[in-house]
Structure formats: C-alpha cells, structure tokens
N, C-alpha and C. Protein backbone atom coordinates (compact mmCIF):
# COMPACT_ATOMS: atom_id res chain seq x y z
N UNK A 1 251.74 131.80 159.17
CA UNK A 1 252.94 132.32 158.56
C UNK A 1 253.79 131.14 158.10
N UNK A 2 254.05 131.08 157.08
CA UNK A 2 254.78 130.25 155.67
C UNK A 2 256.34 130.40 155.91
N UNK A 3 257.07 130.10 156.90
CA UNK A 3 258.54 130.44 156.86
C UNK A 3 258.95 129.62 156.59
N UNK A 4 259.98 130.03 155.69
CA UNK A 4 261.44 129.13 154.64
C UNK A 4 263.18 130.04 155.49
N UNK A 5 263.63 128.86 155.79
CA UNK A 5 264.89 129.08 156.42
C UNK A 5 265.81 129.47 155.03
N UNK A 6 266.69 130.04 154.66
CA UNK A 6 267.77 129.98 153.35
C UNK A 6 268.70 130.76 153.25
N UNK A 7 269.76 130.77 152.67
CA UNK A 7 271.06 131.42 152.74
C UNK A 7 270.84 132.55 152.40
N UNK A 8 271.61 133.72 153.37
CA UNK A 8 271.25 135.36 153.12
C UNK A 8 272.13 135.80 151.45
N UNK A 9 271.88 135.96 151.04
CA UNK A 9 271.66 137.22 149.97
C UNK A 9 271.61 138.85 149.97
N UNK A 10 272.63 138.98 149.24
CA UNK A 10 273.21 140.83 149.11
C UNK A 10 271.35 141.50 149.19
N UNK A 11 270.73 140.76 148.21
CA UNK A 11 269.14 141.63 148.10
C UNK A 11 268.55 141.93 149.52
N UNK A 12 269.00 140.33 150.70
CA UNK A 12 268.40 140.89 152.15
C UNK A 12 269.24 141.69 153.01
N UNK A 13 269.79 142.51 152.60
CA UNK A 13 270.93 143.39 153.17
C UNK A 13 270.27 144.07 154.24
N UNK A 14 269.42 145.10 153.72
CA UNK A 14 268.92 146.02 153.94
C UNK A 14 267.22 145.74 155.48
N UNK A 15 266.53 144.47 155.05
CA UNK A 15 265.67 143.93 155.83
C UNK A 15 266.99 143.19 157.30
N UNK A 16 268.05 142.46 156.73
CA UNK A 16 268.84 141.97 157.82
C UNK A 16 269.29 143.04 159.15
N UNK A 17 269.53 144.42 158.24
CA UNK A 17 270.59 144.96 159.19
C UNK A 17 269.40 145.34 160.23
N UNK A 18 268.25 145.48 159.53
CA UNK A 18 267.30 146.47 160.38
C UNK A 18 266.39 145.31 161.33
N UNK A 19 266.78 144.32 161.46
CA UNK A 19 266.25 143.16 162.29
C UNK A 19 267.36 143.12 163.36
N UNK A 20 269.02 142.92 162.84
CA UNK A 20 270.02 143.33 163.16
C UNK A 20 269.97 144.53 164.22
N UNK A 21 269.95 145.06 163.48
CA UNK A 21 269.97 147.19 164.23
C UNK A 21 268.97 146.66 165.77
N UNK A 22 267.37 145.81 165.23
CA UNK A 22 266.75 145.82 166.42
C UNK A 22 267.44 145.50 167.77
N UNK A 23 268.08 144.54 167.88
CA UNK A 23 268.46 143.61 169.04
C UNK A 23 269.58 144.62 169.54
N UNK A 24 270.43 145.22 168.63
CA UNK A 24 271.54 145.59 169.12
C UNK A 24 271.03 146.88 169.79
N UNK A 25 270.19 147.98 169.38
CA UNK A 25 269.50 148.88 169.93
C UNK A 25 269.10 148.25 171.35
N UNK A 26 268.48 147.73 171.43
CA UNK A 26 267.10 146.88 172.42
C UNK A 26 268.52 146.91 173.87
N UNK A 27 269.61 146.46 173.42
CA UNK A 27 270.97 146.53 174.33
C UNK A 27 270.49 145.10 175.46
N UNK A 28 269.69 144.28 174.93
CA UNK A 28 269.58 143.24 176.01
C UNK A 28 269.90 141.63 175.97
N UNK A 29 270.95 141.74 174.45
CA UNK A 29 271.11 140.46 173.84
C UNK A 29 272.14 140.69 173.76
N UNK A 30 272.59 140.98 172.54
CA UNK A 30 273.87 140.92 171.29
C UNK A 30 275.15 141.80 172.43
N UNK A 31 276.78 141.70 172.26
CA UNK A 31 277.25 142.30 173.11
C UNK A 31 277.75 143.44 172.25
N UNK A 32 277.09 143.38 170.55
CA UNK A 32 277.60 144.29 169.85
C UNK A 32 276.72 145.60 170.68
N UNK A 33 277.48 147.12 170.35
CA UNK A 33 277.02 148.32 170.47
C UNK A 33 276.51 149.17 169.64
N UNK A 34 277.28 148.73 168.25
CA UNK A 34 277.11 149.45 166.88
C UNK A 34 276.40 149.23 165.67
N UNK A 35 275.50 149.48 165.51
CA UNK A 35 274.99 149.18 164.38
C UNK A 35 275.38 149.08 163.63
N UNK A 36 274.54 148.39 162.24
CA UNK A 36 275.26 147.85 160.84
C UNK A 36 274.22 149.05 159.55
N UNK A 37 275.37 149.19 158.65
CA UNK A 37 274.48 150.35 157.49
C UNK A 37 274.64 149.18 156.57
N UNK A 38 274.28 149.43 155.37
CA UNK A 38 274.26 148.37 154.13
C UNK A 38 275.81 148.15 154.40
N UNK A 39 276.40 149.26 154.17
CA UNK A 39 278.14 148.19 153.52
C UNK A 39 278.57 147.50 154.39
N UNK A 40 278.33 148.16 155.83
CA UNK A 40 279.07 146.71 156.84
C UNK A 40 278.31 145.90 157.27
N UNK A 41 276.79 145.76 156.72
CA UNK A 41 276.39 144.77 157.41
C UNK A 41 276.77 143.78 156.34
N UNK A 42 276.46 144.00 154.96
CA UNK A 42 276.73 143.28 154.00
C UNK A 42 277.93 142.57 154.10
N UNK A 43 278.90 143.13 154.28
CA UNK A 43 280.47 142.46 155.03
C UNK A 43 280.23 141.77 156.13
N UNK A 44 279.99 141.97 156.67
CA UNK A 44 279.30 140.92 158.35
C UNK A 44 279.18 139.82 158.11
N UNK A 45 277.59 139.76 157.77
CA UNK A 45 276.87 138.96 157.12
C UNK A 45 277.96 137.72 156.15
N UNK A 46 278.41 138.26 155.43
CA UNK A 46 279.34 137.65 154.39
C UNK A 46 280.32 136.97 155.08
N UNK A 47 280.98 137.50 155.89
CA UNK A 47 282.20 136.60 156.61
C UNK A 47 282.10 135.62 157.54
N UNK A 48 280.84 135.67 157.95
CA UNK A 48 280.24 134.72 158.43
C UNK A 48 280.14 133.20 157.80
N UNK A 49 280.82 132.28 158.85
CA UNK A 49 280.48 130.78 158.25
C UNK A 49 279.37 130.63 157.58
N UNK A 50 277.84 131.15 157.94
CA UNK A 50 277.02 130.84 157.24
C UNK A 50 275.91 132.09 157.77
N UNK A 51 275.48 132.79 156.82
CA UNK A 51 274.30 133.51 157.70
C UNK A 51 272.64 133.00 156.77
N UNK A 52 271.75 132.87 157.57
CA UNK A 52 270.57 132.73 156.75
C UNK A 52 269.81 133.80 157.61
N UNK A 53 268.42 133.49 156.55
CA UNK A 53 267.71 134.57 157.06
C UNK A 53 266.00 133.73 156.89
N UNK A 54 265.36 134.23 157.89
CA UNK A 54 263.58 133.40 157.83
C UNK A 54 263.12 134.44 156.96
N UNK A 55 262.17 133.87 155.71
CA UNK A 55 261.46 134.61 155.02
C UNK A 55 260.48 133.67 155.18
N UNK A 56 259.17 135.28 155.51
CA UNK A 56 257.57 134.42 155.19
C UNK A 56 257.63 134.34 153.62
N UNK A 57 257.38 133.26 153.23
CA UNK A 57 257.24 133.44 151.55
C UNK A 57 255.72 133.23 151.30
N UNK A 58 254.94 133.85 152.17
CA UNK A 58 253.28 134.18 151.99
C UNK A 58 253.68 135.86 151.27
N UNK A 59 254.14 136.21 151.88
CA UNK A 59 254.74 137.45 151.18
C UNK A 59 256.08 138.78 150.87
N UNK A 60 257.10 137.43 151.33
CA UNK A 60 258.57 137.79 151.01
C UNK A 60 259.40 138.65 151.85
N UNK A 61 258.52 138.78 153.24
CA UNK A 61 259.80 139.71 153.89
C UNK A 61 260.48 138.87 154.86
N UNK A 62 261.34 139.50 155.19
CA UNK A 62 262.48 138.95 156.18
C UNK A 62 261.92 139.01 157.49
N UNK A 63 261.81 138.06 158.11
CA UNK A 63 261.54 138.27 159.48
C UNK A 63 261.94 138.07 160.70
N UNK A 64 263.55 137.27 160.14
CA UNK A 64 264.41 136.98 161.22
C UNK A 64 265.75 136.33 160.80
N UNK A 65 266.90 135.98 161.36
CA UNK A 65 268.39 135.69 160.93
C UNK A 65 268.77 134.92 161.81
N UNK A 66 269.72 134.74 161.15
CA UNK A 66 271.15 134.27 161.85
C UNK A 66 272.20 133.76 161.56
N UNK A 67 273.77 133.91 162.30
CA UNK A 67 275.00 133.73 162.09
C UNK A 67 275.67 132.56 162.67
N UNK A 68 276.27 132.24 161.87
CA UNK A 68 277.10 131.09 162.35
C UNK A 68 278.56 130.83 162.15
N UNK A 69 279.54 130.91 162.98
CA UNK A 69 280.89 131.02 162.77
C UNK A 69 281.62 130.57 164.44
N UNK A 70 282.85 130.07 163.74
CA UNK A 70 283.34 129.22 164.68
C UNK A 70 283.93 130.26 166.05
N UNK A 71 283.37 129.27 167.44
CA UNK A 71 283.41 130.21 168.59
C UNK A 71 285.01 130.45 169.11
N UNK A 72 285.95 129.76 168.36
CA UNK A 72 287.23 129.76 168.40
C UNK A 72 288.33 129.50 167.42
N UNK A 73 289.77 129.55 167.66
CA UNK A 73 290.19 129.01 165.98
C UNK A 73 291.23 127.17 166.51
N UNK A 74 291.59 127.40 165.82
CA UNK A 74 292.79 125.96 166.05
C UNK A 74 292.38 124.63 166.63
N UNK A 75 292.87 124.68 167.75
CA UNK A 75 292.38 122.96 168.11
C UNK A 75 290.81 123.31 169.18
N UNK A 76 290.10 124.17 168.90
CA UNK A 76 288.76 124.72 169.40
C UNK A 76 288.04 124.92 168.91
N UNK A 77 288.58 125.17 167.22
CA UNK A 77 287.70 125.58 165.63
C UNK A 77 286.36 125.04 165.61
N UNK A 78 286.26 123.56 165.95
CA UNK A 78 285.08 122.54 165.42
C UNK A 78 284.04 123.14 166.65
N UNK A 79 284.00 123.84 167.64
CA UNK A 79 283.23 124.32 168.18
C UNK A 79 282.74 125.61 167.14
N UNK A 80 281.21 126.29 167.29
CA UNK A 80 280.10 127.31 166.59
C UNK A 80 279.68 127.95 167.97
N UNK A 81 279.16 129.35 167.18
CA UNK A 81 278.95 129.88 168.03
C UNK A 81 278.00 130.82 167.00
N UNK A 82 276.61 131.25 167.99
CA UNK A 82 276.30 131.78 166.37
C UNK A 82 275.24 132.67 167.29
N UNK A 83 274.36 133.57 166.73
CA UNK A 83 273.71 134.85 166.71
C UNK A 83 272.17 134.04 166.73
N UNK A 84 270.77 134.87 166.91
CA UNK A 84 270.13 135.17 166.23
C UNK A 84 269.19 136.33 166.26
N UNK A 85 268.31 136.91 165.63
CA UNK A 85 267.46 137.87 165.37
C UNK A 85 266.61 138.06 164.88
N UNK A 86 265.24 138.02 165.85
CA UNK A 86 263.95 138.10 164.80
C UNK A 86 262.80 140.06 164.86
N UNK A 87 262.78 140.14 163.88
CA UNK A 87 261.90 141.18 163.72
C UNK A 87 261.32 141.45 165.16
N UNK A 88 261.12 142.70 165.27
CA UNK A 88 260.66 142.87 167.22
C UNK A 88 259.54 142.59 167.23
N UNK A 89 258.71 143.08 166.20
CA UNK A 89 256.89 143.35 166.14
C UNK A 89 256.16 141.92 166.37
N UNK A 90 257.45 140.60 165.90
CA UNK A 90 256.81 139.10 165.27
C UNK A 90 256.95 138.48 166.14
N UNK A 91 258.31 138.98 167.30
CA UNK A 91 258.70 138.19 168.04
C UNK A 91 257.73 136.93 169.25
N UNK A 92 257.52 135.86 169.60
CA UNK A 92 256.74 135.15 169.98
C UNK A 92 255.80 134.07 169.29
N UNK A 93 256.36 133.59 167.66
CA UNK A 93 255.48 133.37 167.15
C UNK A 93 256.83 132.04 166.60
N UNK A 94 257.38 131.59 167.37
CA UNK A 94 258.47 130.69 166.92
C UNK A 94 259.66 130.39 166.12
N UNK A 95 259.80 131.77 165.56
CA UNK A 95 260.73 131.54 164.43
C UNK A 95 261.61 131.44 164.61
N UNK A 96 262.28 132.06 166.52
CA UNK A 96 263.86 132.09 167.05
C UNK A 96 263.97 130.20 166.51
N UNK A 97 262.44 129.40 167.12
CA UNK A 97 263.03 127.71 167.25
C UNK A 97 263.57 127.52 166.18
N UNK A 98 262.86 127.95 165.25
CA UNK A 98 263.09 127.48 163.27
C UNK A 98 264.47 127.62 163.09
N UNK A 99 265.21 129.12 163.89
CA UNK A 99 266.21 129.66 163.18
C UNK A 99 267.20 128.74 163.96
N UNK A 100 267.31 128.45 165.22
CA UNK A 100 267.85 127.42 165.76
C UNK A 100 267.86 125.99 165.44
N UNK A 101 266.66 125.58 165.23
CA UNK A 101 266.75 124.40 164.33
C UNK A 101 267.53 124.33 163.30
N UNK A 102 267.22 125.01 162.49
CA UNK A 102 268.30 124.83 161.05
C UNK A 102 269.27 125.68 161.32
N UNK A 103 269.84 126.15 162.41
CA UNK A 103 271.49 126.43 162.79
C UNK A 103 272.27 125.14 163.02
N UNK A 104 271.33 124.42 163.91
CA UNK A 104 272.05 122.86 164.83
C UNK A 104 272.25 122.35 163.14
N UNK A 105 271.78 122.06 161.98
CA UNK A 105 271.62 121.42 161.34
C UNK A 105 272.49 121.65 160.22
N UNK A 106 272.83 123.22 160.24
CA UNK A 106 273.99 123.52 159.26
C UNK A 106 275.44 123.75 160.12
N UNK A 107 275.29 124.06 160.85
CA UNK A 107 276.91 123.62 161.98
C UNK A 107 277.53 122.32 161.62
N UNK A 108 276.32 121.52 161.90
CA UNK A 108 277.15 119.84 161.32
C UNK A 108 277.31 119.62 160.04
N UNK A 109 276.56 120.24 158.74
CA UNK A 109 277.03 120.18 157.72
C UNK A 109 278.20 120.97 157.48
N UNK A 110 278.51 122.10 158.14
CA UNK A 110 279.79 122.72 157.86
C UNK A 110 281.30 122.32 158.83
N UNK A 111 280.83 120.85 159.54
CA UNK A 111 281.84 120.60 159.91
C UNK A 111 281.96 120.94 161.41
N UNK A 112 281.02 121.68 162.36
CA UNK A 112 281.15 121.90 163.31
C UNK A 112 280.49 120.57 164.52
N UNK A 113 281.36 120.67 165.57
CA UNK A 113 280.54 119.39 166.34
C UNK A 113 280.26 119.74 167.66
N UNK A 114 279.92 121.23 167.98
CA UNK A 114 279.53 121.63 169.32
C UNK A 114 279.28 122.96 168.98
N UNK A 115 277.66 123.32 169.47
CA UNK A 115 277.22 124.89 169.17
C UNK A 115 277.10 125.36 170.57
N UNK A 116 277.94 126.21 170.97
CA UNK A 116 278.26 126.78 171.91
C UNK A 116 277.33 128.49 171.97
N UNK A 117 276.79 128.69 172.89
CA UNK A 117 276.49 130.74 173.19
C UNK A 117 276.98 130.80 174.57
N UNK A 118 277.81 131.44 174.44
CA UNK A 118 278.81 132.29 175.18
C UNK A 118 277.90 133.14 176.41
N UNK A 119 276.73 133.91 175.79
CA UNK A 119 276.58 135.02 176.80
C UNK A 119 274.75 135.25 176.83
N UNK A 120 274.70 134.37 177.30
CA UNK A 120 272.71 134.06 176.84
C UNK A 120 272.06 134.96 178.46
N UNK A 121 271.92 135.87 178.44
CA UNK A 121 271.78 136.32 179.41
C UNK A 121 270.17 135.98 180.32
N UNK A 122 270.81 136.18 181.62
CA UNK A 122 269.75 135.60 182.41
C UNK A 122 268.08 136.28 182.30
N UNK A 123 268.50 137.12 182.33
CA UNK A 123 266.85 137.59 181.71
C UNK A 123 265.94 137.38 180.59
N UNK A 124 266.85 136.93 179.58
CA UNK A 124 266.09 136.65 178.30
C UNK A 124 265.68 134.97 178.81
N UNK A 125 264.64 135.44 179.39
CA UNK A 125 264.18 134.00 179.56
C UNK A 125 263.33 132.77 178.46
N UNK A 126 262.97 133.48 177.40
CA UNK A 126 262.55 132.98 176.08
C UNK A 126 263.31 132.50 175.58
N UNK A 127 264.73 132.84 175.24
CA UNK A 127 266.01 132.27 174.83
C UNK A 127 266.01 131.03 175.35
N UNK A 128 266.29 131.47 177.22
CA UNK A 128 266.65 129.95 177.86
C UNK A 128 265.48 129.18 177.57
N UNK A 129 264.52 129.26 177.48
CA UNK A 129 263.40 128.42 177.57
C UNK A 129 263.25 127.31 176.13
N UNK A 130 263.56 127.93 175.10
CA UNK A 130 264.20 127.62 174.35
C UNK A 130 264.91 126.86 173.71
N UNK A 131 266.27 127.16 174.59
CA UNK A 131 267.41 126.45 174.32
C UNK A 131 266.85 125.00 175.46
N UNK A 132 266.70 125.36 176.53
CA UNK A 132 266.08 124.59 177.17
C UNK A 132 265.33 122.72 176.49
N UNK A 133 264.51 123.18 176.02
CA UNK A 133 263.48 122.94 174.94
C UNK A 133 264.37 122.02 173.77
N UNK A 134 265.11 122.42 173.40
CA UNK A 134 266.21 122.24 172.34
C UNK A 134 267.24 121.29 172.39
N UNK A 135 267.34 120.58 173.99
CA UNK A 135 268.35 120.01 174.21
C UNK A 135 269.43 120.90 174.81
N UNK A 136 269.52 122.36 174.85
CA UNK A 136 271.09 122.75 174.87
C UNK A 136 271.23 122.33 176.92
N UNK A 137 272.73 122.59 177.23
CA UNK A 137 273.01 122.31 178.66
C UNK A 137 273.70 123.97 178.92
N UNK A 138 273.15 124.07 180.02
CA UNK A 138 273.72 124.90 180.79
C UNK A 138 275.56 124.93 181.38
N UNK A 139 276.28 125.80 181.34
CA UNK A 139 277.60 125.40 181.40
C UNK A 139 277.80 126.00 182.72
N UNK A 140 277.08 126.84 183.22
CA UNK A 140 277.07 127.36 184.29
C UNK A 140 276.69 128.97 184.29
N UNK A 141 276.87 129.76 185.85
CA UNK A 141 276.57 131.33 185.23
C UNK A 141 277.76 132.28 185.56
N UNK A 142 278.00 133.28 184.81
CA UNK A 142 278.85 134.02 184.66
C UNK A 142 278.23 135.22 185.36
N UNK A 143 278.84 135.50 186.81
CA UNK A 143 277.98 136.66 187.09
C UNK A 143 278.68 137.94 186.63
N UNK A 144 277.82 138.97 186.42
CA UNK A 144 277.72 140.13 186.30
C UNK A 144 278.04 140.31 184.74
N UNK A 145 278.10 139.10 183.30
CA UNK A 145 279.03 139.16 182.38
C UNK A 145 278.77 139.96 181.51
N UNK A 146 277.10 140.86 181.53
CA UNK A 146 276.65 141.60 180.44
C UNK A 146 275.88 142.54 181.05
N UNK A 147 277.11 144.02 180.00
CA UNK A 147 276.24 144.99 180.81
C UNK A 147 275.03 145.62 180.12
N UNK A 148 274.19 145.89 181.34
CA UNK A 148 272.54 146.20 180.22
C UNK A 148 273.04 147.81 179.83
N UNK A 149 272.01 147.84 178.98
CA UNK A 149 271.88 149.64 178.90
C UNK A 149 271.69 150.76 179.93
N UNK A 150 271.25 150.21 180.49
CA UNK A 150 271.33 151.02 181.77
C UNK A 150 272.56 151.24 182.88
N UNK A 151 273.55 150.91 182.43
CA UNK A 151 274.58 150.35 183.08
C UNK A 151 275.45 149.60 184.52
N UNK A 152 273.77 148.98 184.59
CA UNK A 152 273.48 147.61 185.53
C UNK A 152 274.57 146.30 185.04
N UNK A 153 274.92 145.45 185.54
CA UNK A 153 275.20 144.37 185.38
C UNK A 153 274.64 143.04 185.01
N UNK A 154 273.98 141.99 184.57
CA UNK A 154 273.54 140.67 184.51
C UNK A 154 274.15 139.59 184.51
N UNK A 155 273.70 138.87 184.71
CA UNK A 155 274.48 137.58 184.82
C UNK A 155 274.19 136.62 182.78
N UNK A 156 275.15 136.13 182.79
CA UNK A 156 275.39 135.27 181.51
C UNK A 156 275.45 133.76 181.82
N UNK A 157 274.66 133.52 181.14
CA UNK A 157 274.70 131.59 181.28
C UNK A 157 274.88 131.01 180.02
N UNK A 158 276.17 130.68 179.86
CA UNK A 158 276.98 130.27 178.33
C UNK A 158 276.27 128.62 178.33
N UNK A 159 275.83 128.04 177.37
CA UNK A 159 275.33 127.30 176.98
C UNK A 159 275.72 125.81 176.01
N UNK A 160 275.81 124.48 175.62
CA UNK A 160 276.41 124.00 174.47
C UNK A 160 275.11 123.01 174.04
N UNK A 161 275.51 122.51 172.23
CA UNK A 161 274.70 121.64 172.36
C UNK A 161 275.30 120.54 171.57
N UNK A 162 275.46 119.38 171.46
CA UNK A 162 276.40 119.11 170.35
C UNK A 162 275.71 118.29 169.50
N UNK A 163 276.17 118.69 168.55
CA UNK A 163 275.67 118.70 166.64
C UNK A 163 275.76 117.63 166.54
C-alpha cells in the first residue's frame, strides 16, 4: 500500500467523516460522542489548524486522518494537540505511524513546539506502543479519566513530544 500524507479537501469529506464516525462509534478513543454528517464534519475538519488525510494513491481512497490544533490558547498556544483515525478494516498496517509522523512535522511548521494527547487511554495499547516508539513521554496517569461505552471507567495517560 502506496500512502501519500496531504492536506484534507472538501472532495474527502465524505470518506473522512466515515473513518471519523468509526472511532467515535467504537467509544474507545476519541472523547467525542457525536458523529459528523458532511456539513459538520466539513466545518470540523476546516477549523482545524491543519487536518490531512492518508490516501493509498494505488487507488485513491482515504484510509486514515488527522487533526491538528492548538491544545490551549494564550501563553499555552505553542503547545498541539491533535486526533487521529484510520479506517477500522486497515487498521495494523502502519499508517496511525505515517499519520503521526507527518503530524510531529507539520506542528513545527505551523509554529507549534510541543505535541501534547491529553487522554490516550490505557487500553489502546497500539497507540501507546506507538507513541512509545515515537519518542513521546509519558506525563503520568489520570485515573478513571475516560468513560468506555459501557459505562466503566479507564484510566488516561496524557502524553508530550516536543517538535
């Protein structure tokens, strides 16, 4: 698989939200609840410091995202904080690294100098492994900070890496 990292586009609206829709359904990542239809994801997407999206360009679909926007405002701004999301069916085949890679890499072009995740929960151990992998540091754990779908508790281990 041929993946090209590149800036999202109104045309990937529709492939985003539904990569989007996955994670937030799945209830074991994102702390969003609500899904995105074309018009608000398209707005989302858009207000975002930067969103890209992984396309196989072996044959043009979307197979994964991500957001990037600052994890605070004022004298905290230069800190990021950002999303990601890959297709469920693909998942395991590296593209979260790709999409992380060229996150660390456009944070510092847009001025950011610390990529911070807030709420990386302890079970997604692919994430940590990952970030792990990646350089990021552990900031410590937040118990009970995310609730699953089931309406269990988990623990959150907020993360940084700097750009």
């Amino acid at each position: 698989m041929n993946i090209n990292i590149r800036a999202y586009q109104l045309s990937d609206c529709a492939a985003a939200c539904e990569i989007w829709n996955q994670v937030v359904e799945d209830g074991v990542a994102f702390p969003q609840e609500e899904c995105l239809d074309a018009q608000t994801g398209d707005a989302f997407f858009k207000e975002q410091t930067y969103t890209a999206v992984a396309e196989n360009v072996d044959n043009g679909m979307i197979v994964g995202l991500y957001i990037l926007h600052p994890n605070n405002i004022g004298r905290c701004g230069h800190i990021a904080n950002a999303s990601y999301a890959v297709r469920r069916e693909i998942r395991g085949v590296h593209i979260g690294e790709k999409l992380v890679t060229d996150c660390l890499r456009m944070a510092g072009e847009k001025g950011f100098r610390i990529l911070q995740f807030n709420a990386v929960v302890a079970s997604n151990v692919h994430a940590l492994h990952l970030y792990e992998r990646l350089g990021f540091q552990q900031l410590g754990v937040i118990p009970g900070g995310f609730r699953m779908p089931d309406g269990t508790y988990e623990d959150i281990i907020p993360h940084y890496h700097e750009v």
